[in-house]
PDB file of N, CA and C in Angstrom:
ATOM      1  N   UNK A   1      -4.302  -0.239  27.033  1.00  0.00           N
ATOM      2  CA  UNK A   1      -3.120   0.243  26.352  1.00  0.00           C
ATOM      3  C   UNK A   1      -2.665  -0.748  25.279  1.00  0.00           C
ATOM      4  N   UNK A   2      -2.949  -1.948  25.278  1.00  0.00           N
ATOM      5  CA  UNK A   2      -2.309  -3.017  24.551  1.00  0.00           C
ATOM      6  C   UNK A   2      -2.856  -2.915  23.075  1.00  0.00           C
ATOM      7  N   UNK A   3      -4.214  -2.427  23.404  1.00  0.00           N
ATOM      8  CA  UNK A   3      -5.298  -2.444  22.472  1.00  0.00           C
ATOM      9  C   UNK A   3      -4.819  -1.438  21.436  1.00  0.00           C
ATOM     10  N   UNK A   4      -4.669  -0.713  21.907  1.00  0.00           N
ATOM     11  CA  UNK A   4      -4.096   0.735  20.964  1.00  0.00           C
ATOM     12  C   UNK A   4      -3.131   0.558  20.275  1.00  0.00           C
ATOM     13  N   UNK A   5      -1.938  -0.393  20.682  1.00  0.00           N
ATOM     14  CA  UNK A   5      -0.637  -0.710  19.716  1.00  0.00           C
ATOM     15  C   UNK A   5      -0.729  -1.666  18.575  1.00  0.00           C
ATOM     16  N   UNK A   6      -2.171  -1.918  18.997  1.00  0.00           N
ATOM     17  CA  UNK A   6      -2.486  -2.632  17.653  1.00  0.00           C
ATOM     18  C   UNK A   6      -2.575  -2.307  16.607  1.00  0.00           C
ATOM     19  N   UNK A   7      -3.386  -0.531  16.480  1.00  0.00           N
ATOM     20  CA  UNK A   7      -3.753   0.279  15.570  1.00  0.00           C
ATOM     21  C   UNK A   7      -2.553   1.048  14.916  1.00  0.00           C
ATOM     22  N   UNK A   8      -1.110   0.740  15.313  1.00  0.00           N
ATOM     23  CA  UNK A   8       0.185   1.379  14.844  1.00  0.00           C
ATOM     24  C   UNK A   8       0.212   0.850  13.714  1.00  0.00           C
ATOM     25  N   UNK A   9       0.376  -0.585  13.474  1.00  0.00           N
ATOM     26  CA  UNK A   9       1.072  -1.387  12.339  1.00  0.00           C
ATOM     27  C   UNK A   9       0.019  -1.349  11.641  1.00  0.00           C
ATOM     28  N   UNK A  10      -1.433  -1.000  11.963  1.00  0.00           N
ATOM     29  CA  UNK A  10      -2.550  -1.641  10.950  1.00  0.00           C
ATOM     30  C   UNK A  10      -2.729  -0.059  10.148  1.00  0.00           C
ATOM     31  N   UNK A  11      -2.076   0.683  11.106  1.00  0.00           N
ATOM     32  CA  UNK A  11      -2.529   1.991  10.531  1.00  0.00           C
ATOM     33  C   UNK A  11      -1.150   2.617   9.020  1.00  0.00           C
ATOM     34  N   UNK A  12      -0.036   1.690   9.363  1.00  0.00           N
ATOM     35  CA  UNK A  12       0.854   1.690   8.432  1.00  0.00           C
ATOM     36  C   UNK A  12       0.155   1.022   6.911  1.00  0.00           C
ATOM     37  N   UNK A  13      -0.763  -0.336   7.232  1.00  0.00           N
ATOM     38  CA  UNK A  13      -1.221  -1.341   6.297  1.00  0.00           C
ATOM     39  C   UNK A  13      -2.096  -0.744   5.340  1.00  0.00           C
ATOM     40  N   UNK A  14      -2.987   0.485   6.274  1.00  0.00           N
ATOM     41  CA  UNK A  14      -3.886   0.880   5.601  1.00  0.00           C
ATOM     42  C   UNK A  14      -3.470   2.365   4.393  1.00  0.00           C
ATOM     43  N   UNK A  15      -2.458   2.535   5.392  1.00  0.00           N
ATOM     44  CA  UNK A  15      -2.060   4.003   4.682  1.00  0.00           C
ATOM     45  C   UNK A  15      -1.230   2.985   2.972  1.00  0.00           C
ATOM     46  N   UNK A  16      -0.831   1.710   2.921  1.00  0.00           N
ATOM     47  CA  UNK A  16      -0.360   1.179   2.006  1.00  0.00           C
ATOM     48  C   UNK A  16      -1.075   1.208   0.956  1.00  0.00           C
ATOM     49  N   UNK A  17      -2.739   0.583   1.489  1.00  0.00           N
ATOM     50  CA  UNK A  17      -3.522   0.465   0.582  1.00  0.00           C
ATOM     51  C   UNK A  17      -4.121   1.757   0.157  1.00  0.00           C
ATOM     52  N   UNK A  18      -4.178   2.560   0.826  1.00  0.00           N
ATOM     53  CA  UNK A  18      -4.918   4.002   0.309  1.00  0.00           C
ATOM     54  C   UNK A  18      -4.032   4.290  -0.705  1.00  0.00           C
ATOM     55  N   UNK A  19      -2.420   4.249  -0.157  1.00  0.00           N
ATOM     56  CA  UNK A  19      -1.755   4.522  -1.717  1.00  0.00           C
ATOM     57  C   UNK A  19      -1.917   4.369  -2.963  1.00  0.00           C
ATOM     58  N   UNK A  20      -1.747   2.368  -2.834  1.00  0.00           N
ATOM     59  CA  UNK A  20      -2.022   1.681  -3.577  1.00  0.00           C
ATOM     60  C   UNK A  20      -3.341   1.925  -4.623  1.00  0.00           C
ATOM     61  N   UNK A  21      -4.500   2.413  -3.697  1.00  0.00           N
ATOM     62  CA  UNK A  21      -5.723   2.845  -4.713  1.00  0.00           C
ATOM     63  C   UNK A  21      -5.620   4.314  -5.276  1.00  0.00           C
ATOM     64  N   UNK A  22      -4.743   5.477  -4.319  1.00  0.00           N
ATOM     65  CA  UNK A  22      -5.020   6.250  -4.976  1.00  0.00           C
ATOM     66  C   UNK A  22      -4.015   6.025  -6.866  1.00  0.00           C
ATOM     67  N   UNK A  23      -3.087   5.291  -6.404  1.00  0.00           N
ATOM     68  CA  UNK A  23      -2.289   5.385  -7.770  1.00  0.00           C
ATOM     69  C   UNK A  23      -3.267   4.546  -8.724  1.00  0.00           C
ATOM     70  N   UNK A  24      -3.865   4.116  -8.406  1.00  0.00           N
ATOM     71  CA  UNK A  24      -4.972   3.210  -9.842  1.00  0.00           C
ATOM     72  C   UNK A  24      -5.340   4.786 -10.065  1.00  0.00           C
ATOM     73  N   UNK A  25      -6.030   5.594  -9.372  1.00  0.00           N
ATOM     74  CA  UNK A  25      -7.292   6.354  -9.369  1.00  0.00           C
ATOM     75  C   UNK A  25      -6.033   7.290 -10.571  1.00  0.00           C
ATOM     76  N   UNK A  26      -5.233   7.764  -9.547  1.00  0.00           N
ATOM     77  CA  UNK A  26      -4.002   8.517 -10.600  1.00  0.00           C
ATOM     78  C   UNK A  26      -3.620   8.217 -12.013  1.00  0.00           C
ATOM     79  N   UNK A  27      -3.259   6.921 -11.974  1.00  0.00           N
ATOM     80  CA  UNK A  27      -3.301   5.983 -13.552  1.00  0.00           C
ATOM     81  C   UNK A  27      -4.619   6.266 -14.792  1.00  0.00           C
ATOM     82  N   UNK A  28      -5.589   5.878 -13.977  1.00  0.00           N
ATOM     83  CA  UNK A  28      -7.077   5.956 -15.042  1.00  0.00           C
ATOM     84  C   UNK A  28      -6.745   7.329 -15.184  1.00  0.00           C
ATOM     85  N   UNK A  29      -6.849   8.634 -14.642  1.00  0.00           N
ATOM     86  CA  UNK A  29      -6.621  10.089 -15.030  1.00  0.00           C
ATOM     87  C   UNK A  29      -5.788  10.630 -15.745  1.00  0.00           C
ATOM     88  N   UNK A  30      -4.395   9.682 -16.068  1.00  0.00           N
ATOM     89  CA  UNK A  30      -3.716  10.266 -16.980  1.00  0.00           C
ATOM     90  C   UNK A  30      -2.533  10.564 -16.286  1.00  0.00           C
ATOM     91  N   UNK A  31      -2.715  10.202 -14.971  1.00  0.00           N
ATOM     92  CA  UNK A  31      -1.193  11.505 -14.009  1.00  0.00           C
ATOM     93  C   UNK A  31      -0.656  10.196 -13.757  1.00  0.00           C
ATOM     94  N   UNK A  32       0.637   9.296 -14.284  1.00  0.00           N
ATOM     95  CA  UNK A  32       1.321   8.828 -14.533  1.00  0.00           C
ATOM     96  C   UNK A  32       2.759   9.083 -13.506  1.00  0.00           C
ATOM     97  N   UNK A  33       3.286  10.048 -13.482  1.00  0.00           N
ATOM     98  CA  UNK A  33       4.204  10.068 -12.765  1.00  0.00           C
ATOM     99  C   UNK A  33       3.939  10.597 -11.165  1.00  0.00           C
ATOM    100  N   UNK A  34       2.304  11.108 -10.795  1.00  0.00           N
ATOM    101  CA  UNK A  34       2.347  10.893  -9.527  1.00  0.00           C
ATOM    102  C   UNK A  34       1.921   9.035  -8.873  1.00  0.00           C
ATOM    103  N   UNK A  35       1.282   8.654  -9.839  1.00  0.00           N
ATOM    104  CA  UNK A  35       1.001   7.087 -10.224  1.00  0.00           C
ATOM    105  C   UNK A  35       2.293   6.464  -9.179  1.00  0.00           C
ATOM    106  N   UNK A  36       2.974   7.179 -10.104  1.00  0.00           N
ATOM    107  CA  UNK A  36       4.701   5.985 -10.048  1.00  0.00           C
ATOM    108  C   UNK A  36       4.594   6.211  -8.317  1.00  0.00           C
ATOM    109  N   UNK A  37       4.698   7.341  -8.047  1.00  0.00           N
ATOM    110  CA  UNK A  37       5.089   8.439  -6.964  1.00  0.00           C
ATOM    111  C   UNK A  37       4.564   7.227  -5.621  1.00  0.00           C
ATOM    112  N   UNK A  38       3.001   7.401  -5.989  1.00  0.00           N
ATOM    113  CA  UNK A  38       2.479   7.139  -4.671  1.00  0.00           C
ATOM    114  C   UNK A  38       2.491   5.429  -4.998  1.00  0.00           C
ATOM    115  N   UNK A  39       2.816   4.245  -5.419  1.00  0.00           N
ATOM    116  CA  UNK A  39       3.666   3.388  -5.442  1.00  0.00           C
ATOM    117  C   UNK A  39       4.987   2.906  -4.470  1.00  0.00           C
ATOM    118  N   UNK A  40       5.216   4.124  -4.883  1.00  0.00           N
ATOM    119  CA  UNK A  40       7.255   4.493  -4.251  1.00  0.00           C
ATOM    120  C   UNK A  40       6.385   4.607  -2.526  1.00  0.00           C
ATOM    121  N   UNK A  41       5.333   5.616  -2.766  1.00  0.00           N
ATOM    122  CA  UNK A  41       5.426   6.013  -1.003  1.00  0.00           C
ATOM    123  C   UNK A  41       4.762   4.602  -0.589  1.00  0.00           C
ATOM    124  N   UNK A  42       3.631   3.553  -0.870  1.00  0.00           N
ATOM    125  CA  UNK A  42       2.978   2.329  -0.933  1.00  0.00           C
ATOM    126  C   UNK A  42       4.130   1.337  -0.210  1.00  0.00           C
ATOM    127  N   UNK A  43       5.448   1.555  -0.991  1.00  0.00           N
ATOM    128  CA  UNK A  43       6.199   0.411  -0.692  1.00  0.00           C
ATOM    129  C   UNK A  43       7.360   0.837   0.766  1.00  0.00           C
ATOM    130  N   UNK A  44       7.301   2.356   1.132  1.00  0.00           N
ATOM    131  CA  UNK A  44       7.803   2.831   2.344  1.00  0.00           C
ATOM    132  C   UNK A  44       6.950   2.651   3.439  1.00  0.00           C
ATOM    133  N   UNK A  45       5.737   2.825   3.454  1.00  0.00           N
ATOM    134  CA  UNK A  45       4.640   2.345   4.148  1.00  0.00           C
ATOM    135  C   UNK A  45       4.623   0.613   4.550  1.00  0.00           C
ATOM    136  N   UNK A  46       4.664   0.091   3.317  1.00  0.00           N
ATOM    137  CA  UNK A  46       4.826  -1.556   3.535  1.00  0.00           C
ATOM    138  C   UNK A  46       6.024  -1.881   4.611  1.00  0.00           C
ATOM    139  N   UNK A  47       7.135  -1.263   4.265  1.00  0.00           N
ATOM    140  CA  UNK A  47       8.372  -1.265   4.793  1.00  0.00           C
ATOM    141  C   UNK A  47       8.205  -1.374   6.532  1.00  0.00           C
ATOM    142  N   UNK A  48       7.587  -0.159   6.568  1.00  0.00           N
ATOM    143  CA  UNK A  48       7.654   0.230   7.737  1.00  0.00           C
ATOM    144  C   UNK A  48       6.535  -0.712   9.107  1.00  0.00           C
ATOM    145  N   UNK A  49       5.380  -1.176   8.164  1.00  0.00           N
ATOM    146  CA  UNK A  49       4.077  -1.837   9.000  1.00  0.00           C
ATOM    147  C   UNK A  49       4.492  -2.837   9.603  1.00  0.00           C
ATOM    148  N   UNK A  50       5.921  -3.756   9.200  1.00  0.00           N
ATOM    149  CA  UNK A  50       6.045  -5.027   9.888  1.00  0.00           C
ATOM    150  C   UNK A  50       6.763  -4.947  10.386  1.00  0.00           C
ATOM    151  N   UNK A  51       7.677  -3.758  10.644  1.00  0.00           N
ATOM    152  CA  UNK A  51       9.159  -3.427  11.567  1.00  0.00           C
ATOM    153  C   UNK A  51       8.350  -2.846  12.949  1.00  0.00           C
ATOM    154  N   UNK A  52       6.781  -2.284  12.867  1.00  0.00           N
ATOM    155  CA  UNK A  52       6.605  -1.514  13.929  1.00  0.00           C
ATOM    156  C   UNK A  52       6.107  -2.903  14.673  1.00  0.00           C
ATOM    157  N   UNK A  53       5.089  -3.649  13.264  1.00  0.00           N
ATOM    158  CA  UNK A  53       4.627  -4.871  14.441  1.00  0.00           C
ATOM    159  C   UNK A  53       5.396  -5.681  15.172  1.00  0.00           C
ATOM    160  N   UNK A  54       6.279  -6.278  14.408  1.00  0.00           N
ATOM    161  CA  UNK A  54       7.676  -7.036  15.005  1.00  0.00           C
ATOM    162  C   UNK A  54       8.230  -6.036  16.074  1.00  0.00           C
ATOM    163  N   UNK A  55       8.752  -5.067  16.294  1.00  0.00           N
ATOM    164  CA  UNK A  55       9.185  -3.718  17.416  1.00  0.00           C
ATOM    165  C   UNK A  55       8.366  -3.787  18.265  1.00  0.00           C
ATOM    166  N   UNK A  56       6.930  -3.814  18.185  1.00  0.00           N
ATOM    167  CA  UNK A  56       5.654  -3.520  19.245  1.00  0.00           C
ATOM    168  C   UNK A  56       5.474  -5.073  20.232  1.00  0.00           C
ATOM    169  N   UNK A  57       5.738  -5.741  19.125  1.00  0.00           N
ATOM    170  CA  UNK A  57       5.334  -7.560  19.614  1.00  0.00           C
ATOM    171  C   UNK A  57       3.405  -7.137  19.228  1.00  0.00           C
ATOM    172  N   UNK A  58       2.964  -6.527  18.347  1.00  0.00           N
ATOM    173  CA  UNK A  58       1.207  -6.284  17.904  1.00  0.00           C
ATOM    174  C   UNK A  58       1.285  -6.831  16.590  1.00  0.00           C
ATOM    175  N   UNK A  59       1.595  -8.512  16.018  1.00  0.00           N
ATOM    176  CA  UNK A  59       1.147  -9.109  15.082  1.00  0.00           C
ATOM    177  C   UNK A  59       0.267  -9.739  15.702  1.00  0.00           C
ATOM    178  N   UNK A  60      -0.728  -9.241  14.125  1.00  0.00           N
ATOM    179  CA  UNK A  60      -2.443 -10.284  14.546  1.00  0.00           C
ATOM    180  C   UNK A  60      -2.451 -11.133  12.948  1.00  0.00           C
ATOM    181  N   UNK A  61      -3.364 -11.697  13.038  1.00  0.00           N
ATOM    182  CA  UNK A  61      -3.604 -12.389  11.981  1.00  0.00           C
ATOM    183  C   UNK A  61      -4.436 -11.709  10.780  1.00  0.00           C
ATOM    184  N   UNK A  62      -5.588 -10.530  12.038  1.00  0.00           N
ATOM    185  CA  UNK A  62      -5.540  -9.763  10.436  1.00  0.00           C
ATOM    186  C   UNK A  62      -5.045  -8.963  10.272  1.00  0.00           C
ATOM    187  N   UNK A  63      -4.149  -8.412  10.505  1.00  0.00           N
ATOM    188  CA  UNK A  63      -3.017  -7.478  10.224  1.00  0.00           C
ATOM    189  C   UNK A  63      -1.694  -8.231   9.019  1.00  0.00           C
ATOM    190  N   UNK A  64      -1.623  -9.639   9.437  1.00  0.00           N
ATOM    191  CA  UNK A  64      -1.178 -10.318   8.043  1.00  0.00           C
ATOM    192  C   UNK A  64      -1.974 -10.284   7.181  1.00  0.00           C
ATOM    193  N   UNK A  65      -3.596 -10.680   6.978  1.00  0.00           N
ATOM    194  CA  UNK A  65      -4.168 -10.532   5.888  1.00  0.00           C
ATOM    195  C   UNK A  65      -4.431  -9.654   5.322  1.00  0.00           C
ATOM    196  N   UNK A  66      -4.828  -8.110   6.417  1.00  0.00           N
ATOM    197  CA  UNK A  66      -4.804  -6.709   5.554  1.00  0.00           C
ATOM    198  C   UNK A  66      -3.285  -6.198   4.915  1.00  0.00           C
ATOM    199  N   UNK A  67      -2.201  -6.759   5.547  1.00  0.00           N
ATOM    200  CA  UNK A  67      -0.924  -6.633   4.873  1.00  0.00           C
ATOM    201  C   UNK A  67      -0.989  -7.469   3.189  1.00  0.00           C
ATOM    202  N   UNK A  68      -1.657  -8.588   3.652  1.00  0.00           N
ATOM    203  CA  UNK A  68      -1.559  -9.259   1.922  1.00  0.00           C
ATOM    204  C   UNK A  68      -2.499  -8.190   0.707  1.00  0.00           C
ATOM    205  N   UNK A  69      -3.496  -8.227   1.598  1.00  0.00           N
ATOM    206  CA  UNK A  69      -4.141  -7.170   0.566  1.00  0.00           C
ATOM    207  C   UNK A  69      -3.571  -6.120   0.173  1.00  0.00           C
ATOM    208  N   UNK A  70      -3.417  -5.050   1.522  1.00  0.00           N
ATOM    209  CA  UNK A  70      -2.819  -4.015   0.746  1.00  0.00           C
ATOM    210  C   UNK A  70      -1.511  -3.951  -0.439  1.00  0.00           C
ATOM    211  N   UNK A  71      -0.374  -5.179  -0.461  1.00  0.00           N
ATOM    212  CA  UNK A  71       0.584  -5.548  -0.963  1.00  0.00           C
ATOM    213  C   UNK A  71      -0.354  -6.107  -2.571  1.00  0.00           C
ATOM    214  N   UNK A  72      -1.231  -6.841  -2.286  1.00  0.00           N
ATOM    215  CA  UNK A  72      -1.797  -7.314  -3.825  1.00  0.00           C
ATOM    216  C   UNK A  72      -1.918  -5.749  -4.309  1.00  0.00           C
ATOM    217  N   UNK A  73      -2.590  -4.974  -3.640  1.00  0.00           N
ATOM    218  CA  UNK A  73      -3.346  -3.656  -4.494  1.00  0.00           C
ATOM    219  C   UNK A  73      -2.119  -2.578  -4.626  1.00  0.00           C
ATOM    220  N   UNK A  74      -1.284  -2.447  -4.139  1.00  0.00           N
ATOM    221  CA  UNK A  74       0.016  -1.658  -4.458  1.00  0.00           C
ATOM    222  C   UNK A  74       1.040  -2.322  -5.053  1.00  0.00           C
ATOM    223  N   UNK A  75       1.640  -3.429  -5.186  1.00  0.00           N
ATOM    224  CA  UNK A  75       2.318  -3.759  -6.027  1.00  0.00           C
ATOM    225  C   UNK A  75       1.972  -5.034  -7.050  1.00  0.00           C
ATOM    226  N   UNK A  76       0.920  -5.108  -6.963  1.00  0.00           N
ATOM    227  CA  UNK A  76       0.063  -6.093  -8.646  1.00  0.00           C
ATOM    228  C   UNK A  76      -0.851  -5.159  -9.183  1.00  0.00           C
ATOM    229  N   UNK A  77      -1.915  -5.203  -8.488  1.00  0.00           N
ATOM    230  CA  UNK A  77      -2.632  -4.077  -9.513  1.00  0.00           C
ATOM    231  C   UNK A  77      -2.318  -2.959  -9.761  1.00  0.00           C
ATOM    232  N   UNK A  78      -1.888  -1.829  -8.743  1.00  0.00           N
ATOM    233  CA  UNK A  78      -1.402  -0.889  -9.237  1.00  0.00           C
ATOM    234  C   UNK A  78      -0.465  -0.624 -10.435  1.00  0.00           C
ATOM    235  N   UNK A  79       0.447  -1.094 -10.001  1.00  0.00           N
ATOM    236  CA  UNK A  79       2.101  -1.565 -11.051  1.00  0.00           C
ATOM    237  C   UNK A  79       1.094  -1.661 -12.565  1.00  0.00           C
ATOM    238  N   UNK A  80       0.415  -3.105 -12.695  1.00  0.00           N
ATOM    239  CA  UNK A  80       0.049  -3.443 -13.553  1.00  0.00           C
ATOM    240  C   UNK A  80      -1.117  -2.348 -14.564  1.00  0.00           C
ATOM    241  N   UNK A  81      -1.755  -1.750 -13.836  1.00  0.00           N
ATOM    242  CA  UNK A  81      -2.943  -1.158 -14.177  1.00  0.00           C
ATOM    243  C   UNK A  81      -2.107   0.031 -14.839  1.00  0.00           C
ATOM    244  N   UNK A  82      -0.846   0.830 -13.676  1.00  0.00           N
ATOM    245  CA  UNK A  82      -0.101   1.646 -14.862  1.00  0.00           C
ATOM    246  C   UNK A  82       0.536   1.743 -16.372  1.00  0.00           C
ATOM    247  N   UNK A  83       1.021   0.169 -15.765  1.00  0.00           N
ATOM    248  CA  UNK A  83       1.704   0.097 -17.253  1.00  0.00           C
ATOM    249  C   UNK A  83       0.603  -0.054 -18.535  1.00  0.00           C
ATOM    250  N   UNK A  84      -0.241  -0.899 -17.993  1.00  0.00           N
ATOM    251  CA  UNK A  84      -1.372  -0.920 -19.233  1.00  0.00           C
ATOM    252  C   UNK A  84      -1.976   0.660 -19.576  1.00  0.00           C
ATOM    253  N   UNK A  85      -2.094   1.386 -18.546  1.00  0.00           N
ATOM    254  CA  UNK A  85      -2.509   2.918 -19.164  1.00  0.00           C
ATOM    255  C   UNK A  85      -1.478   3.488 -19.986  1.00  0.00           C
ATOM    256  N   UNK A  86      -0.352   3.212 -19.411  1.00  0.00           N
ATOM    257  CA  UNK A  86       0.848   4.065 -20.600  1.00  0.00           C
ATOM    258  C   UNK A  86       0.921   3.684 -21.454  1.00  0.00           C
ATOM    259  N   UNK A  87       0.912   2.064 -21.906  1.00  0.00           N
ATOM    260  CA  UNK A  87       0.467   1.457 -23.344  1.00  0.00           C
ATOM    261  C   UNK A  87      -0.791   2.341 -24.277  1.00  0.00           C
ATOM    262  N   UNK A  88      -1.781   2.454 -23.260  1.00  0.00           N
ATOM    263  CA  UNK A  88      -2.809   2.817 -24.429  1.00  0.00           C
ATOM    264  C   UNK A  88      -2.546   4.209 -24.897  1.00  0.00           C
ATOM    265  N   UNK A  89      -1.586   5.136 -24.103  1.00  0.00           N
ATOM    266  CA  UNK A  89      -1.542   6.302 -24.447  1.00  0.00           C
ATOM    267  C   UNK A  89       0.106   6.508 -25.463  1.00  0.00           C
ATOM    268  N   UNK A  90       0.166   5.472 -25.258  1.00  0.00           N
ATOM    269  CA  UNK A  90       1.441   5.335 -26.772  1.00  0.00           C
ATOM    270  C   UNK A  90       1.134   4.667 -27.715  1.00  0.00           C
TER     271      UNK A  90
END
């Protein structure tokens, strides 16, 4: 059972980063304001992954490092990769 509460918070981390990539994927295509969108949902997800681990007592160490990642790829690259697409299209 212990094992399984592990997969709560990591499963928050991952749903961050899927965001996080789909809004690049959104950005390169042109769709800009679902871009923004799934960002916004990236950072409710973030929100939520360290309140369940802290709540559960299921912090691991890679659950901090897949948290850093997913956080680099939703709010640096993503962010960044948008704004540079809306530049080129103005």
């Amino acid at each position: 059972m212990r094992k399984r509460n592990y997969l709560l918070p990591n499963t928050f981390t991952a749903l961050n980063l899927f965001s996080g990539f789909l809004a690049v994927i959104n950005a390169a295509n042109g769709q800009f304001v679902s871009a923004a969108w799934l960002i916004v949902l990236a950072a409710l997800f973030d929100a939520f992954d360290g309140r369940v681990a802290r709540s559960t007592q299921t912090f691991s160490r890679f659950g901090t490092e897949a948290d850093s990642l997913a956080d680099m790829v939703s709010f640096g690259v993503a962010p960044a990769f948008l704004a540079y697409q809306i530049g080129l299209v103005r």
